[in-house]
Protein backbone atom coordinates (compact mmCIF):
# COMPACT_ATOMS: atom_id res chain seq x y z
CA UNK A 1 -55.79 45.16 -37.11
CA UNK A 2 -53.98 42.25 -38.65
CA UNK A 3 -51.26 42.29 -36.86
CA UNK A 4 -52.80 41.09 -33.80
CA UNK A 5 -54.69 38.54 -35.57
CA UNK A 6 -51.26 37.45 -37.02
CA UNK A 7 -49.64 37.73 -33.55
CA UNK A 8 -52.63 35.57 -31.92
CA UNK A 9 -52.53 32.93 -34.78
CA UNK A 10 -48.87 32.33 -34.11
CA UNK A 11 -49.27 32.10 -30.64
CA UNK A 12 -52.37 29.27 -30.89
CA UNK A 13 -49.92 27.76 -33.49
CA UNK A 14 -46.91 27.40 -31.11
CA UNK A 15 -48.63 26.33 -28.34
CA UNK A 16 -50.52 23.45 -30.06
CA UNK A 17 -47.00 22.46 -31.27
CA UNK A 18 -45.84 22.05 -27.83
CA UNK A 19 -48.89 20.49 -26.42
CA UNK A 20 -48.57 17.58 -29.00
CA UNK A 21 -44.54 17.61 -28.73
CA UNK A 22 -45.00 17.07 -25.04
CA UNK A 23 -48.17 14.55 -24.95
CA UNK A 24 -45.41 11.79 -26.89
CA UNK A 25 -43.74 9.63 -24.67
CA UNK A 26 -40.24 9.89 -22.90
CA UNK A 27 -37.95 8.11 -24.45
CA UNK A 28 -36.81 4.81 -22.71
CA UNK A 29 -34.13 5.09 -20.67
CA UNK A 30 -31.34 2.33 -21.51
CA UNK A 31 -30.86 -0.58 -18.57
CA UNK A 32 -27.53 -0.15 -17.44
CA UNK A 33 -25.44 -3.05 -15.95
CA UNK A 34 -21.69 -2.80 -14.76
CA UNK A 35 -19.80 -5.71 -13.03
CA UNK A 36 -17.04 -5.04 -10.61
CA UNK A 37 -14.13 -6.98 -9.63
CA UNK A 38 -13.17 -6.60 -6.17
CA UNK A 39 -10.02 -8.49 -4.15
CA UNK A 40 -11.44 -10.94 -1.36
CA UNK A 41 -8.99 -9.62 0.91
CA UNK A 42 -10.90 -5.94 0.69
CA UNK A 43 -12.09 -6.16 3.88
CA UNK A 44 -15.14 -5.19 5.76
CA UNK A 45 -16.88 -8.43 5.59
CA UNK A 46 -17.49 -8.66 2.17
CA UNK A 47 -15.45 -11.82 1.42
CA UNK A 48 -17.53 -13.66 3.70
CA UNK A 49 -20.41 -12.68 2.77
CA UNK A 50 -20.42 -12.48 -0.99
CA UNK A 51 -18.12 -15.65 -1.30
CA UNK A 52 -20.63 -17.75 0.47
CA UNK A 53 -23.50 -17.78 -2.16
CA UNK A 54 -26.85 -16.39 -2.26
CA UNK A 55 -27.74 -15.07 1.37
CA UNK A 56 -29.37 -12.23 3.04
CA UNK A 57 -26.08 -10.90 4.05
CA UNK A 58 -24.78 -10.89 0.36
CA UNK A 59 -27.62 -8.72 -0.76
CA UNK A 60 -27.10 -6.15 1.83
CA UNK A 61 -23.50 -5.76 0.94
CA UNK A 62 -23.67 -5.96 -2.65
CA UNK A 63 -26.48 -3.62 -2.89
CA UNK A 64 -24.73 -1.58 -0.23
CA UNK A 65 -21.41 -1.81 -3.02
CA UNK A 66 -23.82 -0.87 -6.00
CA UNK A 67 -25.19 2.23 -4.18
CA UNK A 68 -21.72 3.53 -3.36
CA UNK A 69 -21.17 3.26 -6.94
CA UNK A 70 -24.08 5.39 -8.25
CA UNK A 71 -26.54 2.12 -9.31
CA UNK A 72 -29.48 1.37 -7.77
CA UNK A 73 -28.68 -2.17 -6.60
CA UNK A 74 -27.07 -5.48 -7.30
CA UNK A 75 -28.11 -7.84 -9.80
CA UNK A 76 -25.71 -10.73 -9.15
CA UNK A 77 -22.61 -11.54 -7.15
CA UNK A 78 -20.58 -14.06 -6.11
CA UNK A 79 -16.34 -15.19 -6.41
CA UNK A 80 -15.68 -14.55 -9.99
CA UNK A 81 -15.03 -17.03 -12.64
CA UNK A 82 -11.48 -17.55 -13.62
CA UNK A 83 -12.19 -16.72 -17.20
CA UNK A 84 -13.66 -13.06 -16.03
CA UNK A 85 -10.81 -12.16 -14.51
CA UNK A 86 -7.89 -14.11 -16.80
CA UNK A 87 -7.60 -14.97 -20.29
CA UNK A 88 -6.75 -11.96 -21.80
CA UNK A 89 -3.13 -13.56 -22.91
CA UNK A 90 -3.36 -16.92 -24.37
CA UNK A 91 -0.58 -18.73 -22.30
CA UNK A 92 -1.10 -17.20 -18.70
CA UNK A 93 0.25 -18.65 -16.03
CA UNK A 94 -1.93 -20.20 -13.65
CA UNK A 95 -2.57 -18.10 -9.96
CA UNK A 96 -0.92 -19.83 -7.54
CA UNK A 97 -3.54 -22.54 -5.77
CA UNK A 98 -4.15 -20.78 -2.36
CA UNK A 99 -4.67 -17.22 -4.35
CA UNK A 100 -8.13 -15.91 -3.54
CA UNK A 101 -10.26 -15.31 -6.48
CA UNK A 102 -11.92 -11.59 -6.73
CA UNK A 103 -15.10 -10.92 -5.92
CA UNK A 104 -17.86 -10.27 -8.90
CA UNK A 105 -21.09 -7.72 -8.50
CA UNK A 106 -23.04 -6.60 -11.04
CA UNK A 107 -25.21 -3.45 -10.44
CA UNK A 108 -27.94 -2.10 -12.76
CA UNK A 109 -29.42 1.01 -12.59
C-alpha cells in the first residue's frame, strides 16, 4: 500500500514543479540589428531609391532587402558614410571623386 502512495506523491510533486517552472516568463529575446553594405551599381532600382532619402519607395526596398535576409524589416538606410565603409588603415587613399558610395540598411529582427 505505500507504494502507490509514494508513486502518487511523486507524481503531484513533479507536476507542481512544472506548473510553476512553466507559469515564469520567457526569457527576452535579444533585438537584433545588422547593417549591410551594398554597391549602388547593384541594380534593380535600389540606388535610386535608397540614395534619394527617406521615401515610400526606400521602405519598400529596404524592407524588401531585410526580408531576403532573414530580418523582419529595415530600420534605417540611406548612401553610407565614408567612415562606415573606409578607415580601417590610417593613410587610405581617397576613392576617386565620381566613385559611388555603397548603399547602407540596417535590419532588425
Amino acid at each position: 500500500m505505500r507504494r502507490p502512495v509514494v508513486a502518487l506523491l511523486a507524481l503531484v510533486l513533479t507536476t507542481a514543479a512544472h506548473q510553476a517552472h512553466a507559469g515564469e516568463a520567457a526569457p527576452a529575446r535579444a533585438h537584433v540589428e545588422k547593417t549591410f553594405l551594398i554597391p549602388a551599381e547593384e541594380g534593380y532600382g535600389v540606388g535610386e531609391c535608397l540614395s534619394s532619402g527617406p521615401s515610400e519607395c526606400g521602405q519598400v526596398v529596404a524592407n524588401a532587402w531585410c526580408e531576403s535576409q532573414g530580418y523582419a524589416s529595415a530600420v534605417n538606410y540611406g548612401v553610407a558614410a565614408q567612415d562606415e565603409y573606409t578607415g580601417a588603415i590610417p593613410a587610405a587613399p581617397m576613392p576617386a571623386p565620381n566613385a559611388a558610395r555603397p548603399l547602407r540598411i540596417t535590419c532588425q529582427d
